[in-house]
Protein backbone atom coordinates (compact mmCIF):
# COMPACT_ATOMS: atom_id res chain seq x y z
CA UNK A 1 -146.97 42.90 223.87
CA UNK A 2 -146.40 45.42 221.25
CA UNK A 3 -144.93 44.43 218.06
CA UNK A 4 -142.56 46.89 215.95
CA UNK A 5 -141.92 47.26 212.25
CA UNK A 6 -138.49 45.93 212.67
CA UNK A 7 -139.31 42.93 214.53
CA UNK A 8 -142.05 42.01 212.10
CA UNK A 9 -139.13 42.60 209.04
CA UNK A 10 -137.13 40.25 210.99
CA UNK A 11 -139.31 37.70 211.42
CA UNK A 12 -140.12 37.76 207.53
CA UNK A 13 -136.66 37.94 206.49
CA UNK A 14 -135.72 35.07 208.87
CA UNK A 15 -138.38 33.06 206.39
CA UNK A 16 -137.92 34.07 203.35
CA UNK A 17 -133.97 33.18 204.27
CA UNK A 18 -134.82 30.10 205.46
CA UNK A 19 -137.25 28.77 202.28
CA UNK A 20 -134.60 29.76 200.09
CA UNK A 21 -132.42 27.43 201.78
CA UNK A 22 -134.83 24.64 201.59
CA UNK A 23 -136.84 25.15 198.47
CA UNK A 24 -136.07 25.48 194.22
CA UNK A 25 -135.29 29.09 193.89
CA UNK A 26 -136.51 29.16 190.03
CA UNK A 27 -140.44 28.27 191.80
CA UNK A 28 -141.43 32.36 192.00
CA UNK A 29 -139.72 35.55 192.46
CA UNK A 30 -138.36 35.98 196.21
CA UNK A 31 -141.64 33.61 197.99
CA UNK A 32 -143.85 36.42 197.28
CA UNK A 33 -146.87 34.19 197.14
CA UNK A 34 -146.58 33.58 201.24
CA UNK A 35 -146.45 37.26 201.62
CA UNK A 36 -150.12 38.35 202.79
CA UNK A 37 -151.09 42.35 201.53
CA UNK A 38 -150.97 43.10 205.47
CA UNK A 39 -148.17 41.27 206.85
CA UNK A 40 -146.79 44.57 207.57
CA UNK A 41 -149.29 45.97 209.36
CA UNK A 42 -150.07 48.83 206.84
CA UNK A 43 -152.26 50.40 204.55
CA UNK A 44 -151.17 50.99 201.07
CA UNK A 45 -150.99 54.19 199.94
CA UNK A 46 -154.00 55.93 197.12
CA UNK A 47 -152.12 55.99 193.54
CA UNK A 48 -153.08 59.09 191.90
CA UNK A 49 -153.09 59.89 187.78
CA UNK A 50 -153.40 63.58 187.66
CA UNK A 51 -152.83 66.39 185.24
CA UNK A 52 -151.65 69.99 186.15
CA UNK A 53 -152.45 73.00 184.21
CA UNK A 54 -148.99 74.93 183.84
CA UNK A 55 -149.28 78.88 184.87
CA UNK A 56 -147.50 82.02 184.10
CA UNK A 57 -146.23 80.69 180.73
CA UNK A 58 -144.74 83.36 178.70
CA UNK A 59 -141.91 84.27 176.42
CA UNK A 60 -138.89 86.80 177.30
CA UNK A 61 -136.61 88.08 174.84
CA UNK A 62 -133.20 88.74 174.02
CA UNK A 63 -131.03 90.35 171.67
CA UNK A 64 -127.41 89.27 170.89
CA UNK A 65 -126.26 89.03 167.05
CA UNK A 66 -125.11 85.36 165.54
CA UNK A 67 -121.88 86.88 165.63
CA UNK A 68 -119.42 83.54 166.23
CA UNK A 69 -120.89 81.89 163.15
CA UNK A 70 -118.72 81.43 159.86
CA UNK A 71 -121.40 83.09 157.75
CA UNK A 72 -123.26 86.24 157.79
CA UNK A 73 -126.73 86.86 156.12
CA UNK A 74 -128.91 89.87 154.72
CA UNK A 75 -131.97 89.04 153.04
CA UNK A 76 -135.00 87.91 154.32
CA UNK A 77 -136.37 83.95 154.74
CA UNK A 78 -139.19 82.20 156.51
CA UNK A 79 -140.55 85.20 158.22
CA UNK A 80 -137.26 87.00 159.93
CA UNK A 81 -135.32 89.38 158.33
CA UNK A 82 -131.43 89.63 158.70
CA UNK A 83 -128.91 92.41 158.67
CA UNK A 84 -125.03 92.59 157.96
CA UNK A 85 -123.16 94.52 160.63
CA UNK A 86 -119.50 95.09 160.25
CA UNK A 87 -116.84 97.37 161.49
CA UNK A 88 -113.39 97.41 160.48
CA UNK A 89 -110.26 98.06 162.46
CA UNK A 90 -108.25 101.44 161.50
CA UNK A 91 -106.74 101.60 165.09
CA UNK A 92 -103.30 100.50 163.59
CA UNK A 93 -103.55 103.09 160.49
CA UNK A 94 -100.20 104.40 161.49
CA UNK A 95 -98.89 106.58 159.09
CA UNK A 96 -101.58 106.37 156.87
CA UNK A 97 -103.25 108.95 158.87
CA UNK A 98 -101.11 110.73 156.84
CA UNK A 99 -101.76 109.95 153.39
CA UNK A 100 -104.92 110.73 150.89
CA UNK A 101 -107.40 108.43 150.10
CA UNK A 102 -107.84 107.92 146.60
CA UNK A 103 -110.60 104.65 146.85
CA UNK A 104 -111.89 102.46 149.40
CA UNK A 105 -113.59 99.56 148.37
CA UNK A 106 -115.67 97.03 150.84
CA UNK A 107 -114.73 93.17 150.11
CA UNK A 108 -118.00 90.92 151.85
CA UNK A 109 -117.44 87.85 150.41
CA UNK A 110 -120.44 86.76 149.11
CA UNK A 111 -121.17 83.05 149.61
CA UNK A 112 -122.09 81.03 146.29
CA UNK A 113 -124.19 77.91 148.58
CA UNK A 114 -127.26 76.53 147.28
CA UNK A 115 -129.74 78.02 150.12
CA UNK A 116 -128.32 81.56 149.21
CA UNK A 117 -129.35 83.47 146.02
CA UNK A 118 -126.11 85.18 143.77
CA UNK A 119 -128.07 88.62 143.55
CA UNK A 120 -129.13 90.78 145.76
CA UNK A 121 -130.25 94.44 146.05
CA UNK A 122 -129.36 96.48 149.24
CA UNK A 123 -128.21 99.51 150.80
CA UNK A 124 -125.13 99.99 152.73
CA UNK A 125 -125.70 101.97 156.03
CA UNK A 126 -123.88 103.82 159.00
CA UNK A 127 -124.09 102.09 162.13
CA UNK A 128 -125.15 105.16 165.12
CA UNK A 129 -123.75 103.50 167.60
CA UNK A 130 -120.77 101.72 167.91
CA UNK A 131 -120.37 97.68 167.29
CA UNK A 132 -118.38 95.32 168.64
CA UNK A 133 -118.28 91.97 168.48
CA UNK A 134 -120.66 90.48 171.16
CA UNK A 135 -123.00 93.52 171.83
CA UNK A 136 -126.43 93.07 172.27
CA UNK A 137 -128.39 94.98 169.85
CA UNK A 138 -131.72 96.07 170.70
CA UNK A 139 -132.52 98.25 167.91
CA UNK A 140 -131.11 98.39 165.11
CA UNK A 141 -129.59 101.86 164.68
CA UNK A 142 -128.69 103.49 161.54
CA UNK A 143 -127.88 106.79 160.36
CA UNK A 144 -127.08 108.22 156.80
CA UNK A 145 -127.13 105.80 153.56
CA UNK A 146 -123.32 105.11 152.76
CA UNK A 147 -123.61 105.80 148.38
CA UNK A 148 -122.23 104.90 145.50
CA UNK A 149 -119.51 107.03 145.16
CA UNK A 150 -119.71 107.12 141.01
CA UNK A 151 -123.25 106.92 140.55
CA UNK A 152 -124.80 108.31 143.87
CA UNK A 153 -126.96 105.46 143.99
CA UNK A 154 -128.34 105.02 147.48
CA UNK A 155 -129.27 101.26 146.20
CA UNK A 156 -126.38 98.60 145.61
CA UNK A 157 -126.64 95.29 143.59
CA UNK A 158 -124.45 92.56 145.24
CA UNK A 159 -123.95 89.71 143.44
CA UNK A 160 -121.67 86.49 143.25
CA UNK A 161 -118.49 86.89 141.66
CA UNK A 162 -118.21 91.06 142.40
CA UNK A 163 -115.41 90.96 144.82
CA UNK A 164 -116.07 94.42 146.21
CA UNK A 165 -117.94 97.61 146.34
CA UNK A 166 -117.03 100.98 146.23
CA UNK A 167 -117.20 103.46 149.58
CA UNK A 168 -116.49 107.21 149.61
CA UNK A 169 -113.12 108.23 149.91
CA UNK A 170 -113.71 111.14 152.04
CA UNK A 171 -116.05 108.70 154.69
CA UNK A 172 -112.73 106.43 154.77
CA UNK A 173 -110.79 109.26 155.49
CA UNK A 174 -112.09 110.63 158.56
CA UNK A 175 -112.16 106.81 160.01
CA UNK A 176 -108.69 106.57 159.08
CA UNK A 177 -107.58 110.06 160.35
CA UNK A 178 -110.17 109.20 163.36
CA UNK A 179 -111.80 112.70 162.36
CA UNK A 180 -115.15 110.93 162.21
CA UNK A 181 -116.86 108.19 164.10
CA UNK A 182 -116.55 104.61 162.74
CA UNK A 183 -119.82 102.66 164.10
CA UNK A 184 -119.50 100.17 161.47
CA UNK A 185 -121.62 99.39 158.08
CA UNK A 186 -125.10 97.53 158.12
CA UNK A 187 -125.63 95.64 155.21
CA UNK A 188 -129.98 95.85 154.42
CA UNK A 189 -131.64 93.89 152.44
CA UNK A 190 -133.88 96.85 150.35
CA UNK A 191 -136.18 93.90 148.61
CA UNK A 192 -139.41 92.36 149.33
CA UNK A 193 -139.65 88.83 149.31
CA UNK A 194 -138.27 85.99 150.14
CA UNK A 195 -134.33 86.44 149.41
CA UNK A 196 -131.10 85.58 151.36
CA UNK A 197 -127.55 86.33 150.42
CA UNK A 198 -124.65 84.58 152.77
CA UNK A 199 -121.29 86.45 153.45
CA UNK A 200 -118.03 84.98 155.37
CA UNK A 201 -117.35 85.89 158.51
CA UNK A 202 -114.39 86.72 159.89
CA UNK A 203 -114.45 83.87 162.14
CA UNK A 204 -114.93 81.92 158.63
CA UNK A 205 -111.65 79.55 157.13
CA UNK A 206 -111.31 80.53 153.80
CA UNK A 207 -109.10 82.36 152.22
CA UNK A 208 -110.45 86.06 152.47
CA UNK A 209 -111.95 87.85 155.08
CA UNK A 210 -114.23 90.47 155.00
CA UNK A 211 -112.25 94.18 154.36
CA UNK A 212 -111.93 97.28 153.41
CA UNK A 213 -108.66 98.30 150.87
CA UNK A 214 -107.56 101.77 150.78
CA UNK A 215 -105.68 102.70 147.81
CA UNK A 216 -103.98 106.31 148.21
CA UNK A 217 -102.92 109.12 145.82
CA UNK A 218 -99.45 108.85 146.44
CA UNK A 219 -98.98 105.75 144.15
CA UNK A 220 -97.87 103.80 147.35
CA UNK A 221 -99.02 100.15 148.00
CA UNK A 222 -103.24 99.97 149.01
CA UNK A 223 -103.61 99.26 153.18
CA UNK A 224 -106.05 96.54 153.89
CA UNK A 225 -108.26 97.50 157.28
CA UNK A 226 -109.68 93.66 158.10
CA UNK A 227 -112.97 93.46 160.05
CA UNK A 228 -112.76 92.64 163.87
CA UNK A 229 -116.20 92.66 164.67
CA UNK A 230 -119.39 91.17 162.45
CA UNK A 231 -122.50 89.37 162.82
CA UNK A 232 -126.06 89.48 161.60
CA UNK A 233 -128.85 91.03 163.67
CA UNK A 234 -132.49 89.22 162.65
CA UNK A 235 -135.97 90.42 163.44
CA UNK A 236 -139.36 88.37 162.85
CA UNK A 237 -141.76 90.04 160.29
CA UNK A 238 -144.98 89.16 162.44
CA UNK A 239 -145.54 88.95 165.70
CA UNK A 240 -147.73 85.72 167.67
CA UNK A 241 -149.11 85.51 170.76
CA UNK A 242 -148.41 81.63 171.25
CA UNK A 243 -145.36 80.11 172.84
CA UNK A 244 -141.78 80.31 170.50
CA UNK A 245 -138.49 79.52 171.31
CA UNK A 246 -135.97 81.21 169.11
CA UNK A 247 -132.48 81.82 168.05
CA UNK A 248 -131.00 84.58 165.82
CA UNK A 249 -134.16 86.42 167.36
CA UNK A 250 -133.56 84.79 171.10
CA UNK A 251 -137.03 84.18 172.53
CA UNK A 252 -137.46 81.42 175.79
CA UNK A 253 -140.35 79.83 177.42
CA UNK A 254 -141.07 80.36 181.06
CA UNK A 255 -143.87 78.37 182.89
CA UNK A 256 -144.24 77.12 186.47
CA UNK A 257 -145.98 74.49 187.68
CA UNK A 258 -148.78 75.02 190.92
CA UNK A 259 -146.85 72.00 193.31
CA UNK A 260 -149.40 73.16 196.12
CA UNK A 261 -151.44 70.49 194.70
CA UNK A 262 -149.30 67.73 195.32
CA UNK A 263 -148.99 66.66 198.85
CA UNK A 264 -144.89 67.36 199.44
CA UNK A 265 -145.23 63.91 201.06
CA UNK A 266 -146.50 61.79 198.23
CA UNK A 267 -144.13 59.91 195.98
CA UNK A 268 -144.00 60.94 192.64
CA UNK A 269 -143.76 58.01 190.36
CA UNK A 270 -144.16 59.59 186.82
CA UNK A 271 -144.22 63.70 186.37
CA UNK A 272 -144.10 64.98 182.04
CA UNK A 273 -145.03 68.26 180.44
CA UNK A 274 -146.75 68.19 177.73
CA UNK A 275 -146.62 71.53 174.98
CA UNK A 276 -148.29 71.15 171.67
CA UNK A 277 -146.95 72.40 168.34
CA UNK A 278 -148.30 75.00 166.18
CA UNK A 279 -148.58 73.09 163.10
CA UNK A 280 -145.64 74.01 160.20
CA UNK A 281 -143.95 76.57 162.91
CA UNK A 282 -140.54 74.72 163.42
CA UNK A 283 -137.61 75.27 161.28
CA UNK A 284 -133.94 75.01 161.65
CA UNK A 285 -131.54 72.52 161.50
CA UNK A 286 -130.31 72.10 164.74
CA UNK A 287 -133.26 71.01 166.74
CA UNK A 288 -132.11 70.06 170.21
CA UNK A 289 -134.09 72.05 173.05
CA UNK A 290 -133.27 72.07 177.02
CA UNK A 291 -134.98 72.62 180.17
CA UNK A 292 -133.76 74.10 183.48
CA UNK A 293 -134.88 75.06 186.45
CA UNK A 294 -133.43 78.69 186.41
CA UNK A 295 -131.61 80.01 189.58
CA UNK A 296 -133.92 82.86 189.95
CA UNK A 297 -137.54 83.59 188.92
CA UNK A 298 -136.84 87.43 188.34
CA UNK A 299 -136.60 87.43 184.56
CA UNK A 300 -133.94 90.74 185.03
CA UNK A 301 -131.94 88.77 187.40
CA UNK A 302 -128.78 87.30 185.56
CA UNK A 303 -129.65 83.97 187.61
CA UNK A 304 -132.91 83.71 185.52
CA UNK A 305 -130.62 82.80 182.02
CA UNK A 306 -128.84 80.05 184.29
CA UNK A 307 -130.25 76.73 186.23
CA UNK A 308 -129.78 73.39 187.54
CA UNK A 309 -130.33 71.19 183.94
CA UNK A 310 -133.66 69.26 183.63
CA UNK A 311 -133.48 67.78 180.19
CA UNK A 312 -132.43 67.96 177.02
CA UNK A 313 -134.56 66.89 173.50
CA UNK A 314 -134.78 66.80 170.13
CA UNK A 315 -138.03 68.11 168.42
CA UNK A 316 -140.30 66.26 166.48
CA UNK A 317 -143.07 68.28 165.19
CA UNK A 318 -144.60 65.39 163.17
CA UNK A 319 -145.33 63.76 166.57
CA UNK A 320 -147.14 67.14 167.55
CA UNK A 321 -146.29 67.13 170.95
CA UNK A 322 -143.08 67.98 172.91
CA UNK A 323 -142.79 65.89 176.12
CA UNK A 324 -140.37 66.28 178.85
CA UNK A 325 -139.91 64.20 181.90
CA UNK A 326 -139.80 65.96 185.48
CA UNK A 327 -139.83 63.14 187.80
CA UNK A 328 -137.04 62.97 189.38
CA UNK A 329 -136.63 67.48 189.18
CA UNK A 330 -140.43 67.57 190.86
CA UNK A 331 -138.91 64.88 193.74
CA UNK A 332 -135.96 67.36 194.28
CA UNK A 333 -138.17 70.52 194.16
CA UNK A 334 -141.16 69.04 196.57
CA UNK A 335 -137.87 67.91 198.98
CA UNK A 336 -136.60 71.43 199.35
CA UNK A 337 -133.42 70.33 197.50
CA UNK A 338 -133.95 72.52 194.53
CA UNK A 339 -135.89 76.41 194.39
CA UNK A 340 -139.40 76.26 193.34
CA UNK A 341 -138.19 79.05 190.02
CA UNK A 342 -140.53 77.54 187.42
CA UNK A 343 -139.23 76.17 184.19
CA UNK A 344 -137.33 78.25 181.27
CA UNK A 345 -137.29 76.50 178.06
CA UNK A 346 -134.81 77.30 175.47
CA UNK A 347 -132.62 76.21 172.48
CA UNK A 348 -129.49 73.14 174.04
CA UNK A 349 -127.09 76.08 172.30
CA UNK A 350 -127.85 79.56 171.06
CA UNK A 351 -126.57 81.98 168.36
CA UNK A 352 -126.24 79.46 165.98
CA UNK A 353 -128.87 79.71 163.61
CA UNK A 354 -132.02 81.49 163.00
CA UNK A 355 -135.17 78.90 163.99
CA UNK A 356 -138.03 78.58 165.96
CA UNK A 357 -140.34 76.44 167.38
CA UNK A 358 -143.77 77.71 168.35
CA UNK A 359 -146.61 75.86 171.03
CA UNK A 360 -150.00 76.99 172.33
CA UNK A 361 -150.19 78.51 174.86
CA UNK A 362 -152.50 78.08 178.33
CA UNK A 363 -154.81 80.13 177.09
CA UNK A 364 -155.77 77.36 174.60
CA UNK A 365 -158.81 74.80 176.42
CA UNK A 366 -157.72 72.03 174.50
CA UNK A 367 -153.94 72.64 173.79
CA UNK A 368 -152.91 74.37 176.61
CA UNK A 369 -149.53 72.90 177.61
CA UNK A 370 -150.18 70.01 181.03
CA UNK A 371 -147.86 68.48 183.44
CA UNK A 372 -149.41 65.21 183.56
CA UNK A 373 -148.33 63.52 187.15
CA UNK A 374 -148.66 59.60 188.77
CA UNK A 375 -147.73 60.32 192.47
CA UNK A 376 -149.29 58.18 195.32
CA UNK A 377 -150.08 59.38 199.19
CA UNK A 378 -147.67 57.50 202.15
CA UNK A 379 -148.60 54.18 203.30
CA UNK A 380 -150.52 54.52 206.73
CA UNK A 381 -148.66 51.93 208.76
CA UNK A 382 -150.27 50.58 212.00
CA UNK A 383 -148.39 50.46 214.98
């Protein structure tokens, strides 16, 4: 006669049910100790502790401004430089188009804060191609230095406490009159050094917002022209050939993971990647990171910048190492449930701040980041 699986659980269940009845239930865990290692009629199956080199690891770039921030920055600080971009609103000018500029001063609101320096030297620039709020900016692209209009300096020294700077009448004019192109001003830093001078925002609470007030030859009241659209583009001063995640600068980590050496039927008990830090590479404040497995592997695809959500963390560079767990997202992507699209690291929320975090990369024998995996093969059960 042949005996099934589900008689055999039947007859076990029928005694375990029936010492429980009989017998001190505090004596061990369930009767396990009259269960014999084949009662069941099967093999267990081999528990494996493996590690996985990850593959295709690289970094992919992107360019939008901090732009929803309350501050904006020029200056330069731990390696990436930052630019002021603004551009005023004269669409409503009305019937100044009408009336002669006389001055036209620029109010940035500089930002007296203890991480910010009070003086700064820079030079204010015009934007070639138009900005608004929430463009991506590639390159930088500047055209003709905007001057002092009494001195002819190309050069201007900001500092705490001078509410505003002069611009050229006749520049003014044509935005106002709309006889010339208003791309905006960029605000660069004309230094070298370390140096880093905050400005509000428009987006900012206080009181003023960045401006430009045109007084006018006919004695009438001055027209303030409010800017709609800022940020602050940033650019790193060296390049690296290791792993970074970034913001300000937007940089994200793509790896995959070779599955084909997992058995789809094994059951993964424990799955991690491992990255290691680049000693004294992470700043910021905000140090939350995320993982996702990103809805397409095509980098230009827009599904690439969007996934189902792995994990989030919180770096700790003085533990050197950046672990993240991928159990139960290796279960789901050996099942079929989820795309085999790699991994794309990246900041929990971007444009917020300029900071980065750098790893090694595979290319490193000893560093080189590892998915480090506890799976076992199916028991063999005998029939």
């Amino acid at each position: 006669m042949v005996i099934t699986r589900s008689r055999i659980f039947l007859a076990v269940l029928a005694a375990v049910v029936g010492f429980l009845a009989c017998g001190d239930s505090d004596d061990t865990p369930l009767g396990s100790e009259f269960i014999a290692d084949d009662l069941l009629g099967s093999k267990p199956g081999v528990v494996f502790d493996d590690s996985i080199d990850v593959s295709g690891d690289t970094v992919y770039t992107y360019y939008p401004l901090i732009d929803r921030a309350t501050y904006l920055e020029t200056g330069i600080q731990k390696g990436y430089q930052r630019t002021t971009l603004l551009r005023a609103d004269f669409s409503t000018a009305g019937a100044d188009t009408d009336r002669t500029v006389d001055t036209a001063l620029l109010f940035p609101i500089i930002i007296d804060y203890v991480d910010y320096v009070n003086q700064l030297r820079a030079r204010f620039l015009q934007l070639g191609t138009e900005y608004n709020e929430g463009d991506s900016v590639a390159v930088l692209d500047t055209t003709t230095v905007i001057p002092d209009p009494d001195t002819g300096a190309k050069e201007r020294d900001l500092a705490f406490g001078t509410l505003s700077y002069e611009l050229p009448s006749a520049l003014v004019q044509g935005w106002i009159t709309g006889d010339s192109v208003n791309n905006g001003i960029a605000i660069v830093y004309s230094e070298t050094g370390d140096k880093l001078m905050g400005f509000d925002s428009r987006e900012g609470a206080r009181i003023s917002h960045p401006r430009i007030q045109v007084g006018f030859d006919d004695g009438g009241d001055p027209t303030n022209y409010f800017v709609t659209d800022d940020g602050f583009y940033t650019r790193p001063l060296s390049s690296t050939s290791e792993l970074v995640i970034s913001d300000g600068f937007v940089r994200r980590i793509y790896f995959q993971v070779d599955l084909s050496q997992v058995d789809d039927s094994a059951a993964v008990h424990d799955a991690r990647v491992v990255f290691n830090f680049v000693p004294n590479s992470v700043f910021g404040a905000n140090q939350n990171v995320f993982l996702y497995v990103p809805n397409s592997s095509d980098p230009d695809d827009p599904g690439f910048l969007v996934g189902r959500g792995v994990v989030p963390r919180t770096l700790d560079p003085a533990s050197g190492v950046l672990e993240l767990p991928l159990t139960n997202v290796l279960l789901l992507i050996l099942s079929g449930e989820v795309p085999d699209n790699g991994f794309v690291l990246r900041w929990e929320q971007e444009n917020i701040e300029v900071r980065q975090a750098e790893f090694y990369t595979s290319a490193h024998v000893s560093l080189k980041p590892k998915v480090y995996i506890t799976y076992s093969t199916p028991a063999d059960f005998e029939e």
